[in-house]
N, C-alpha and C. Protein backbone atom coordinates (compact mmCIF):
# COMPACT_ATOMS: atom_id res chain seq x y z
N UNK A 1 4.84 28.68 5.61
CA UNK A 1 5.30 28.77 4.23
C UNK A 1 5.56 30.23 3.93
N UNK A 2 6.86 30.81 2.89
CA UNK A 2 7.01 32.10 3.03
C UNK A 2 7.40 32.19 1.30
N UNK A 3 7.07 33.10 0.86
CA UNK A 3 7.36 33.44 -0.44
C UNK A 3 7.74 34.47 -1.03
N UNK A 4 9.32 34.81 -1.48
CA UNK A 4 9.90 35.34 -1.43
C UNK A 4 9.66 36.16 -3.37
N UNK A 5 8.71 37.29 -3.51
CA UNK A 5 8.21 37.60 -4.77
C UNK A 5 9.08 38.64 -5.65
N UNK A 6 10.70 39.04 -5.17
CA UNK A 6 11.94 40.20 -5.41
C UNK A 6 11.31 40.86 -4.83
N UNK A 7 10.64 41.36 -4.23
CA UNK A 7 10.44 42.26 -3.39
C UNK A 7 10.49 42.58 -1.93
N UNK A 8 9.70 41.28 -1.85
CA UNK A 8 9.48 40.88 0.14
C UNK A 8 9.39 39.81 -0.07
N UNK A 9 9.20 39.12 1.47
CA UNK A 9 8.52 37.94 1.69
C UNK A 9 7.17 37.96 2.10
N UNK A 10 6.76 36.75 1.88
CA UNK A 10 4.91 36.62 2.01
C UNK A 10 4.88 35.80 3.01
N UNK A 11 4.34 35.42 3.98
CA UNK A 11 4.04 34.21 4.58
C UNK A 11 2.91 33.43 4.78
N UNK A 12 2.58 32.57 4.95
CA UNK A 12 1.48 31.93 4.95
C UNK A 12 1.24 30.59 6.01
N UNK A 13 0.50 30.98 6.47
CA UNK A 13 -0.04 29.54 7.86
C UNK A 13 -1.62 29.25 7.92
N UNK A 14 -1.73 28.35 8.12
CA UNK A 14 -3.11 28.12 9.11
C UNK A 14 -4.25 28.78 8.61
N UNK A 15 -3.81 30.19 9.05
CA UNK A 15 -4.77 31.34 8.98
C UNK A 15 -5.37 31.46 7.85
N UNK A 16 -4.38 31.30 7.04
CA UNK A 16 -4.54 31.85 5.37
C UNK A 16 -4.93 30.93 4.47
N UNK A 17 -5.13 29.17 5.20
CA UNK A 17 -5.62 28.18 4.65
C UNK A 17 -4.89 27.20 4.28
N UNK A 18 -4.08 27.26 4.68
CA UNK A 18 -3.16 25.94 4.89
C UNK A 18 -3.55 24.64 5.67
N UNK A 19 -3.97 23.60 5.21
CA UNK A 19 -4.21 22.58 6.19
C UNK A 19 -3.39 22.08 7.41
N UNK A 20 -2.28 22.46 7.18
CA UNK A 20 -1.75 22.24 8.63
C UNK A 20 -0.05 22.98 8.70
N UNK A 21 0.14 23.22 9.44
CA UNK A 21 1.61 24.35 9.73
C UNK A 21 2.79 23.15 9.39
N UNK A 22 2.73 22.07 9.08
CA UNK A 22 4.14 21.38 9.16
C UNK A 22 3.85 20.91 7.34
N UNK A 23 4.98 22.04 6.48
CA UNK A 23 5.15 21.45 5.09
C UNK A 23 6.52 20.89 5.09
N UNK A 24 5.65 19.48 4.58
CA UNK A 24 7.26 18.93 4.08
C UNK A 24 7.36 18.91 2.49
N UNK A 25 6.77 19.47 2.07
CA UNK A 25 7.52 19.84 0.23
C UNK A 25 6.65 20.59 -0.49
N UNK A 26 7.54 21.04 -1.55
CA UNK A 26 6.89 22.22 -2.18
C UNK A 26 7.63 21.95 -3.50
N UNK A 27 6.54 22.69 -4.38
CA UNK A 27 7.14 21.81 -6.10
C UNK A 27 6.13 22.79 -7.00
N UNK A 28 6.79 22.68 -8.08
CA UNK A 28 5.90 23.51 -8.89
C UNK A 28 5.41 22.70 -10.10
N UNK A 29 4.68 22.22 -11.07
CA UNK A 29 3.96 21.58 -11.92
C UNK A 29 4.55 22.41 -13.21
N UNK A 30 4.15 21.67 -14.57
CA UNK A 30 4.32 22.36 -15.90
C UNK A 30 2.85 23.49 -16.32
N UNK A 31 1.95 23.42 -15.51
CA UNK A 31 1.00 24.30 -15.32
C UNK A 31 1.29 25.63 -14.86
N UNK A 32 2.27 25.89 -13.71
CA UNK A 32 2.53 26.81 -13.31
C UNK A 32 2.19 26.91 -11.96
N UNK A 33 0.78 25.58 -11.42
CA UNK A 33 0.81 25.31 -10.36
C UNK A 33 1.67 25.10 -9.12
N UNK A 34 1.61 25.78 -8.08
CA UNK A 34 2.58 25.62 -6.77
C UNK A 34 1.85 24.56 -6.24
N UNK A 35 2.83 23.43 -5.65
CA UNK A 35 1.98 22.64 -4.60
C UNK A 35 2.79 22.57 -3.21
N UNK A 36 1.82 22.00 -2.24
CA UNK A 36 2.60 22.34 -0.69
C UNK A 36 2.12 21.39 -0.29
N UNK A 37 2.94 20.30 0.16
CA UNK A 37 2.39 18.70 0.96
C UNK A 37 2.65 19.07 2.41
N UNK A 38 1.49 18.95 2.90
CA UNK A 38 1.82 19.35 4.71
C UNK A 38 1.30 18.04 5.04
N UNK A 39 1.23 17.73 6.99
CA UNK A 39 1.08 16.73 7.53
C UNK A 39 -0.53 16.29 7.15
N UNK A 40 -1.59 17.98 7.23
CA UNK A 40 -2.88 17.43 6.94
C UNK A 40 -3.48 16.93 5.53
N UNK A 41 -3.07 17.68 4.51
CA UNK A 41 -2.85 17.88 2.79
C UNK A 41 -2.44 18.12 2.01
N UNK A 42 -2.32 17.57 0.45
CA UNK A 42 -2.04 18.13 0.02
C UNK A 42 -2.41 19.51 -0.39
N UNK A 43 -1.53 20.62 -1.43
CA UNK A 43 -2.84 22.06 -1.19
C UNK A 43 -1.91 22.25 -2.60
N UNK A 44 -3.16 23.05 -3.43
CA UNK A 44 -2.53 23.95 -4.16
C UNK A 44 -2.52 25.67 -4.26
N UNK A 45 -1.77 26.38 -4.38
CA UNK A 45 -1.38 27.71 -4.01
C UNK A 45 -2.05 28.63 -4.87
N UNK A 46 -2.96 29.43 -4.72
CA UNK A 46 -3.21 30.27 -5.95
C UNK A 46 -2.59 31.57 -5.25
N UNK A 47 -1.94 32.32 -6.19
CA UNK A 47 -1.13 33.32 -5.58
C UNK A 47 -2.33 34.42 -5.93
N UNK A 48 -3.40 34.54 -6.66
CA UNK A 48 -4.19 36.07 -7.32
C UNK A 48 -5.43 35.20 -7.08
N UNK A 49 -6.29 34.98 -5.77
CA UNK A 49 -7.27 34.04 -5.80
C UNK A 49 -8.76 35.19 -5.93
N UNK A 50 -9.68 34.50 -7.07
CA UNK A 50 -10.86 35.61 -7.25
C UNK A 50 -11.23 36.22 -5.69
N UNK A 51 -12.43 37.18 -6.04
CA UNK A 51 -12.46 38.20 -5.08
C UNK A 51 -13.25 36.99 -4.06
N UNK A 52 -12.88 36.88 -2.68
CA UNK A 52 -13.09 35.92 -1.56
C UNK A 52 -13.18 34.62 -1.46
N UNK A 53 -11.70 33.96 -2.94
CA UNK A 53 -11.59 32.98 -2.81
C UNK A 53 -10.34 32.35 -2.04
N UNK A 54 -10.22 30.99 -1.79
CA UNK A 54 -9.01 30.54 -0.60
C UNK A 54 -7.89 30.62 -1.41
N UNK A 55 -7.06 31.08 -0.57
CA UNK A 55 -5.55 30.96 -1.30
C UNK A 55 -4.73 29.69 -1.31
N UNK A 56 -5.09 28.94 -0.33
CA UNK A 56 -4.94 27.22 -1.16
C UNK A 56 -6.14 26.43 -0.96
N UNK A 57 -6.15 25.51 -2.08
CA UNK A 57 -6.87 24.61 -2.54
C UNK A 57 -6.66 23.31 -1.81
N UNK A 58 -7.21 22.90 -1.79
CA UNK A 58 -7.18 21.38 -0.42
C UNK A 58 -7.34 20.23 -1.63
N UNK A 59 -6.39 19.60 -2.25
CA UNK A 59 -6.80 18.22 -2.84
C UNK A 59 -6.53 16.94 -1.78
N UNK A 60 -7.49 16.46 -1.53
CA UNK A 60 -7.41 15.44 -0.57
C UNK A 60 -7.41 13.80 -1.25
N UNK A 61 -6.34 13.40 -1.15
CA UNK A 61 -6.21 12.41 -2.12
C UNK A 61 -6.80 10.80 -1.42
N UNK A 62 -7.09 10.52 -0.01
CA UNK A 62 -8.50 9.61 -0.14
C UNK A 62 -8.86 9.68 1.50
N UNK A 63 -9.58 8.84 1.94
CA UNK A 63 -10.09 9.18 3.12
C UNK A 63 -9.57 8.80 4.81
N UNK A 64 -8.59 8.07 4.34
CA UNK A 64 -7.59 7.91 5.19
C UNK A 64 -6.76 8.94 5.36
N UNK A 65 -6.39 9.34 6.98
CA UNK A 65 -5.65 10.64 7.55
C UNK A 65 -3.93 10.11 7.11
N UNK A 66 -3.80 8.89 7.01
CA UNK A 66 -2.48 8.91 6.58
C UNK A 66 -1.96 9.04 5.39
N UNK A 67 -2.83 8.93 4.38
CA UNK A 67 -3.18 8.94 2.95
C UNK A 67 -2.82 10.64 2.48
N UNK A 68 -3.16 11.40 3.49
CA UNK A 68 -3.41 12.73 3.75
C UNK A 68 -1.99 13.28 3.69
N UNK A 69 -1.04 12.84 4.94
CA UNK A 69 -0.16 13.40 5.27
C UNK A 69 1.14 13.06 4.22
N UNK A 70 1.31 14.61 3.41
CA UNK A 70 2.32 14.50 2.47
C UNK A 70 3.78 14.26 2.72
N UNK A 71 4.67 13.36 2.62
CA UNK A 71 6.05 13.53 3.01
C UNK A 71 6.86 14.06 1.87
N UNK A 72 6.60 13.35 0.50
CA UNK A 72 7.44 14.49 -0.63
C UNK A 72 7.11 14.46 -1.95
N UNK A 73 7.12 15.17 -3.05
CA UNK A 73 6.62 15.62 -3.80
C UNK A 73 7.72 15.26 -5.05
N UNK A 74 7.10 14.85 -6.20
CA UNK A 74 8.18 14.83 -7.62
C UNK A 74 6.92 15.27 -8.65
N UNK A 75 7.50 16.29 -9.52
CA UNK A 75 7.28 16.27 -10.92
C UNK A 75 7.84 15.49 -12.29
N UNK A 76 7.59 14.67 -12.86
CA UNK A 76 8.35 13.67 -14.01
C UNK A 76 7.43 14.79 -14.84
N UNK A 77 8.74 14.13 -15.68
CA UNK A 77 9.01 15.05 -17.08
C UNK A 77 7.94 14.98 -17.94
N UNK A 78 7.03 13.98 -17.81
CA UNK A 78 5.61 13.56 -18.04
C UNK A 78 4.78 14.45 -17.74
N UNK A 79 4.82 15.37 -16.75
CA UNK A 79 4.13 16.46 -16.12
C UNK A 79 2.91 15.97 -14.99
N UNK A 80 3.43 14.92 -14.51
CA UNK A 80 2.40 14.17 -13.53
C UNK A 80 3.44 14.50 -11.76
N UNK A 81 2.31 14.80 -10.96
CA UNK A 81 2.80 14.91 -9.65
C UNK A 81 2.32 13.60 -8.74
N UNK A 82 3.56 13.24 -8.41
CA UNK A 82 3.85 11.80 -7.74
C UNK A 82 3.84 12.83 -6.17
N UNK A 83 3.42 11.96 -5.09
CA UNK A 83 2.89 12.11 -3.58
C UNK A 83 3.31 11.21 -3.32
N UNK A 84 4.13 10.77 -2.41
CA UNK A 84 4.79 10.16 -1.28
C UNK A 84 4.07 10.54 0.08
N UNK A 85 3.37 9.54 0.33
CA UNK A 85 2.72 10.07 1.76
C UNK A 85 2.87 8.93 2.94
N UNK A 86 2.17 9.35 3.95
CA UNK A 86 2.61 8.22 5.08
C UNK A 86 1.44 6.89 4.94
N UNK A 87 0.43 7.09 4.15
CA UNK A 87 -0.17 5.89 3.87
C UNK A 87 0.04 5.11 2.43
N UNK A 88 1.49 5.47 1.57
CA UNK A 88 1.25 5.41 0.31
C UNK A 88 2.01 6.03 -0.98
N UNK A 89 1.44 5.39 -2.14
CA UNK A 89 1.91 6.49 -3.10
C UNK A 89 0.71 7.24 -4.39
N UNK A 90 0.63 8.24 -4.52
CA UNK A 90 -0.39 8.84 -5.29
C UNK A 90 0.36 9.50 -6.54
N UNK A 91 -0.15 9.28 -7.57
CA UNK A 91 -0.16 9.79 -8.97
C UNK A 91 -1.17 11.10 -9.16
N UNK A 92 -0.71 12.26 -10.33
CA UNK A 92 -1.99 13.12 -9.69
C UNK A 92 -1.31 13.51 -11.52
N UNK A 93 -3.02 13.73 -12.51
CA UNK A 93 -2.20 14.22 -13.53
C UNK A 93 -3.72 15.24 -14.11
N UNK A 94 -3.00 15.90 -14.95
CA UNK A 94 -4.22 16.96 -15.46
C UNK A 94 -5.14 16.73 -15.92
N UNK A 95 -6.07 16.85 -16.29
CA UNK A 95 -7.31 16.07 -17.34
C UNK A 95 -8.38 17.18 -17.42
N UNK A 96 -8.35 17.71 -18.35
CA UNK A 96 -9.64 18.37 -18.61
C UNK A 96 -9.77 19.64 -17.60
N UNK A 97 -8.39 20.38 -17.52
CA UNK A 97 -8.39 21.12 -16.61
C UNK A 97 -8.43 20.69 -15.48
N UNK A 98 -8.42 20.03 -14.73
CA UNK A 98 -8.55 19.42 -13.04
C UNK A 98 -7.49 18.19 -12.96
N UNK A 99 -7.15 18.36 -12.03
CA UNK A 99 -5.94 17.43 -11.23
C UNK A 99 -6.84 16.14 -10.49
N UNK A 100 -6.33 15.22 -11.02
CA UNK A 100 -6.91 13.73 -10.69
C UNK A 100 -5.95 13.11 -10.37
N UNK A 101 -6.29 12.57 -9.23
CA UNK A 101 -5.26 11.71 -7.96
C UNK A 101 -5.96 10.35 -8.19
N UNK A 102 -4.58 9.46 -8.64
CA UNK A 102 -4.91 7.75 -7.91
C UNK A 102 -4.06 7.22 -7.18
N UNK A 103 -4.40 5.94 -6.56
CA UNK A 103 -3.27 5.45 -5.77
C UNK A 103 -2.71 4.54 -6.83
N UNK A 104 -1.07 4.40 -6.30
CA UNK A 104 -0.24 3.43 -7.29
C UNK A 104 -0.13 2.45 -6.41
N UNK A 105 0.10 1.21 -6.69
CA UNK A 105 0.05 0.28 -5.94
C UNK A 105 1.49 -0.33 -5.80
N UNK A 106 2.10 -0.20 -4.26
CA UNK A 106 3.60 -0.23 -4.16
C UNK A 106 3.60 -1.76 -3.91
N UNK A 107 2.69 -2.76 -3.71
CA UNK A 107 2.95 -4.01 -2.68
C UNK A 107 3.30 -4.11 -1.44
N UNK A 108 3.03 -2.89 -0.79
CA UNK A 108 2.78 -2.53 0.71
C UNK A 108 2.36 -1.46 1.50
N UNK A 109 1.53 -1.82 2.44
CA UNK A 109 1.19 -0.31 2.99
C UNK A 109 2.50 0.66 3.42
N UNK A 110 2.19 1.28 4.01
CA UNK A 110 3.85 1.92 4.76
C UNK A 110 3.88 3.59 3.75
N UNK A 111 4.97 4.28 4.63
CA UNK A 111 5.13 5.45 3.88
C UNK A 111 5.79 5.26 2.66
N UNK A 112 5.72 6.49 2.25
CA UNK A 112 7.10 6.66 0.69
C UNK A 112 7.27 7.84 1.49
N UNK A 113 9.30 8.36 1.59
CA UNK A 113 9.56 9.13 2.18
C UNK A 113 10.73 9.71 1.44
N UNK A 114 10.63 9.23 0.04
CA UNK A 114 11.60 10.33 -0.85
C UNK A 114 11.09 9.50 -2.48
N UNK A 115 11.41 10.41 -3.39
CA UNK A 115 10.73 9.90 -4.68
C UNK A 115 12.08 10.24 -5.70
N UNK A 116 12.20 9.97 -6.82
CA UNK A 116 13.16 10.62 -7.92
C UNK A 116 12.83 9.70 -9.22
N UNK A 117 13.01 10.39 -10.10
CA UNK A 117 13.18 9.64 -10.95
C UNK A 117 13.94 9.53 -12.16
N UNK A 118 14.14 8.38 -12.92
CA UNK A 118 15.28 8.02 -13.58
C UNK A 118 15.28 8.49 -14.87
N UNK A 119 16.29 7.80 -15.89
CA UNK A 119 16.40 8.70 -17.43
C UNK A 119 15.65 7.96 -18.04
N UNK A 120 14.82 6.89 -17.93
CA UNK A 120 14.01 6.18 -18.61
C UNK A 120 12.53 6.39 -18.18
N UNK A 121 12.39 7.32 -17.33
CA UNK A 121 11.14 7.22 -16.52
C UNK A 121 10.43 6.94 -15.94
N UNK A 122 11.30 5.79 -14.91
CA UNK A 122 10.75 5.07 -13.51
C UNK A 122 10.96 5.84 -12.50
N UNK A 123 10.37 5.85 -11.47
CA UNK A 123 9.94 6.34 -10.34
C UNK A 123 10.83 5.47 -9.47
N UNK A 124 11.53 6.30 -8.52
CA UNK A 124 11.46 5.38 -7.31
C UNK A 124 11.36 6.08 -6.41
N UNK A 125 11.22 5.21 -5.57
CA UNK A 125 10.73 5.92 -4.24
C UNK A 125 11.04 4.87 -2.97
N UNK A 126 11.45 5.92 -1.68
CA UNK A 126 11.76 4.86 -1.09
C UNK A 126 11.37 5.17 0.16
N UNK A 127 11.56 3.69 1.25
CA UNK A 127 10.23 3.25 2.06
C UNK A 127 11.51 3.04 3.32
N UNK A 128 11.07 1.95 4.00
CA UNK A 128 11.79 1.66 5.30
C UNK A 128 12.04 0.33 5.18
N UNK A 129 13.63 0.53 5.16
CA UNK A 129 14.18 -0.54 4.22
C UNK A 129 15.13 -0.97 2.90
N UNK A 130 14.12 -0.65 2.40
CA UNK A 130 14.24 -0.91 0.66
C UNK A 130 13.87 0.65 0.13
N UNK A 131 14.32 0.22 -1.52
CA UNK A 131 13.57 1.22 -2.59
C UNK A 131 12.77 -0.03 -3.52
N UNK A 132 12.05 1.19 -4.25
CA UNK A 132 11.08 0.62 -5.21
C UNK A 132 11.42 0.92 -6.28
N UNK A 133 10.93 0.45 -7.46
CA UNK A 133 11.24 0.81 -8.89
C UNK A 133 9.85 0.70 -9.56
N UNK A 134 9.49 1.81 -9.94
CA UNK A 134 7.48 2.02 -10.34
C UNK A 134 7.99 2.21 -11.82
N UNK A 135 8.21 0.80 -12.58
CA UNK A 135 8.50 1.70 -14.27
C UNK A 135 7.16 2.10 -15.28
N UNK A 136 7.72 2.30 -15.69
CA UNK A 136 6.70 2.83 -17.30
C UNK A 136 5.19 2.64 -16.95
N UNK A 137 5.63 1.13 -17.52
CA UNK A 137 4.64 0.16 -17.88
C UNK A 137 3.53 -0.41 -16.52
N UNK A 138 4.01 0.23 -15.26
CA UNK A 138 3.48 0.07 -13.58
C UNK A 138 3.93 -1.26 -13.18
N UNK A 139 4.58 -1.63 -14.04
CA UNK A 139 5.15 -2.88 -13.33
C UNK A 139 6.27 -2.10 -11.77
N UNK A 140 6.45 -3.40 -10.91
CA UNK A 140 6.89 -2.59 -9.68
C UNK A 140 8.05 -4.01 -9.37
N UNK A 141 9.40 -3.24 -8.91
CA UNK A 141 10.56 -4.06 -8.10
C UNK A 141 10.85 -3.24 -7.04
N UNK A 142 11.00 -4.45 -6.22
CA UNK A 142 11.63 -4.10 -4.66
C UNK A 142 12.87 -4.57 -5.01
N UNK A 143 13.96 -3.40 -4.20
CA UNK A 143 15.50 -3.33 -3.57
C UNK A 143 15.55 -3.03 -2.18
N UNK A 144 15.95 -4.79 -1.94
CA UNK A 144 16.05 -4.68 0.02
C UNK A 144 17.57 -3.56 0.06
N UNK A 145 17.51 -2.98 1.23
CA UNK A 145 18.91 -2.21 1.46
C UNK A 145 19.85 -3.39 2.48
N UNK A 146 20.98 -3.04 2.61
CA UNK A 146 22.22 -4.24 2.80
C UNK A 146 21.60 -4.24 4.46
N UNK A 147 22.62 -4.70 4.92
CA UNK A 147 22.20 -5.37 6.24
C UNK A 147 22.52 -4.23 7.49
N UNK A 148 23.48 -3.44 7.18
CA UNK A 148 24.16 -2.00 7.79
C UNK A 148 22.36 -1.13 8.01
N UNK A 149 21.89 -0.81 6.89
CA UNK A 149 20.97 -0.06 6.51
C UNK A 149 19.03 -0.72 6.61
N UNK A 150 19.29 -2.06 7.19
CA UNK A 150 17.87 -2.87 6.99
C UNK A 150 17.18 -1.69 8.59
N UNK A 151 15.64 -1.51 8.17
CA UNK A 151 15.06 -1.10 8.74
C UNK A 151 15.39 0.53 9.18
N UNK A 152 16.27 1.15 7.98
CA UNK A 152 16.51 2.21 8.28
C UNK A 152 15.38 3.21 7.56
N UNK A 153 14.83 4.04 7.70
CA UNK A 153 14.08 4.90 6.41
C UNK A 153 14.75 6.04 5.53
N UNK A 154 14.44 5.74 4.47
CA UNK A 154 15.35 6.08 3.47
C UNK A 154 14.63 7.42 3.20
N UNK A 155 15.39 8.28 3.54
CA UNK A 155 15.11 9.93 3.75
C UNK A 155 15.40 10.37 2.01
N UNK A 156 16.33 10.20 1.48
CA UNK A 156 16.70 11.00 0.02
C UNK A 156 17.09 10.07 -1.20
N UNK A 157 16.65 10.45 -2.28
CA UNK A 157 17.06 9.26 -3.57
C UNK A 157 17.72 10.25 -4.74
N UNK A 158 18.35 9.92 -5.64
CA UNK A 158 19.25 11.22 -6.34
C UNK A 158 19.80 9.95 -7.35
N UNK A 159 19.12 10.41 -8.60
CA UNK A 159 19.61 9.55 -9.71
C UNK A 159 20.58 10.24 -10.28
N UNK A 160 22.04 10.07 -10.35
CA UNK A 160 22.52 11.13 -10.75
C UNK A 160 22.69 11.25 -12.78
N UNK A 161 23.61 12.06 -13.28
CA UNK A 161 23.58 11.86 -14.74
C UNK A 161 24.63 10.77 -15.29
N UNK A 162 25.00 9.74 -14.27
CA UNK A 162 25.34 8.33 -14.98
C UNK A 162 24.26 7.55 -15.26
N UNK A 163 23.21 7.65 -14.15
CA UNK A 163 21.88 6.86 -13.68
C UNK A 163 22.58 6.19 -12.98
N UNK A 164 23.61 6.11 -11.98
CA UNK A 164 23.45 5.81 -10.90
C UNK A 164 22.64 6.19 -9.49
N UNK A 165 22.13 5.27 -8.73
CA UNK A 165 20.87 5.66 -7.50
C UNK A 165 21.98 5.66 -6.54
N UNK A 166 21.48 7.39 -5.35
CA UNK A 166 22.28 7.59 -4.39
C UNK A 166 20.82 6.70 -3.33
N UNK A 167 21.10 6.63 -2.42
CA UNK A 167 19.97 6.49 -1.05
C UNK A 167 20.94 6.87 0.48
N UNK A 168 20.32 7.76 0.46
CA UNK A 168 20.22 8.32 1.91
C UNK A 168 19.63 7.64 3.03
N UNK A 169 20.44 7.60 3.81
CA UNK A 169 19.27 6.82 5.34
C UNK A 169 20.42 7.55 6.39
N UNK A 170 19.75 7.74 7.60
CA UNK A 170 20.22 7.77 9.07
C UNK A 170 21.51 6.91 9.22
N UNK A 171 21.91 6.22 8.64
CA UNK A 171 22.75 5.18 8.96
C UNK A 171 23.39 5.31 7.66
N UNK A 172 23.53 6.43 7.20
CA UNK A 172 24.55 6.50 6.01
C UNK A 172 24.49 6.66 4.73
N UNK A 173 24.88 7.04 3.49
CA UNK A 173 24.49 6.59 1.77
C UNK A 173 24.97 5.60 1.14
N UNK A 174 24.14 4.72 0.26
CA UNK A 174 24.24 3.81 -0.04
C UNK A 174 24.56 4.35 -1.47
N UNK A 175 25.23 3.45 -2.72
CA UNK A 175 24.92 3.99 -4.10
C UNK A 175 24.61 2.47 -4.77
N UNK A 176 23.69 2.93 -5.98
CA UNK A 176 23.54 1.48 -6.73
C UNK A 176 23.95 1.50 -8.45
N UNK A 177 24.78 0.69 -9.07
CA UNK A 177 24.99 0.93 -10.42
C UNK A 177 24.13 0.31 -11.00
């Protein structure tokens, strides 16, 4: 991880407390919080950490190693950080000063491997296969992908400002009105 402050760059690995060298996303919160989803954890970044404290924070969102491994990160306008991981999906919101992680319940195990969300404030997120639709209210819909795209994993989601859904996969973009 490298951080570029107008001046220089910073870098950061392993050494410096990173749970593991492979980040797949990075996002910033309405706190001001940096977060960094790597394969081992999630982490949060303190850039000015007291005198001999870690410069990231390890939130480990449950005890399963796949549960662990972050694939991507969304902030909703709500100010809640949604986790897409390879065992799952996690909600994480402020309370009383501290960041509290639950699991959302998708109707299947499996990864979430891209998240976005819409002008009404559903979540989606999408899996291998299909997307999901996590609205408001936690009610949850599955969208199988066409037959070109079945069993593909859906790498990117992009609601654009019609609210039409883009989906990305290996095998091409799909769009939905």
């Amino acid at each position: 991880l490298s951080r570029f402050d107008g001046y220089g760059l910073s870098s950061y690995t392993v050494r410096e407390g990173l749970p593991d060298r492979r980040i797949s996303d990075v996002c910033e919160t309405g706190d001001g919080s940096l977060w960094v989803g790597t394969a081992g954890a999630l982490c949060r970044f303190v850039p000015r950490p007291t005198a001999g404290g870690p410069l990231f924070v390890v939130e480990r969102l449950a005890d399963d190693p796949e549960t662990n491994d972050v694939v991507c990160l969304l902030v909703t306008r709500d100010g809640a950080l949604w986790c897409g991981t390879e065992g799952g999906l996690f909600r994480l919101e402020l309370r009383d000063g501290g960041w509290t992680a639950s699991l959302v319940p998708i109707g299947t195990g499996g990864a979430v491997n891209s998240l976005a969300e819409d002008a009404w404030g559903g979540v989606w997120l999408g899996t291998t296969g299909e997307v999901r639709l996590v609205h408001t209210d936690g009610r949850l819909e599955a969208f199988p992908l066409s037959a070109i795209h079945s069993g593909s994993r859906v790498r990117s989601l992009l609601v654009d400002r019609t609210g039409r859904l883009w989906v990305g996969t290996p095998r091409g973009v799909v769009y939905s009105d």
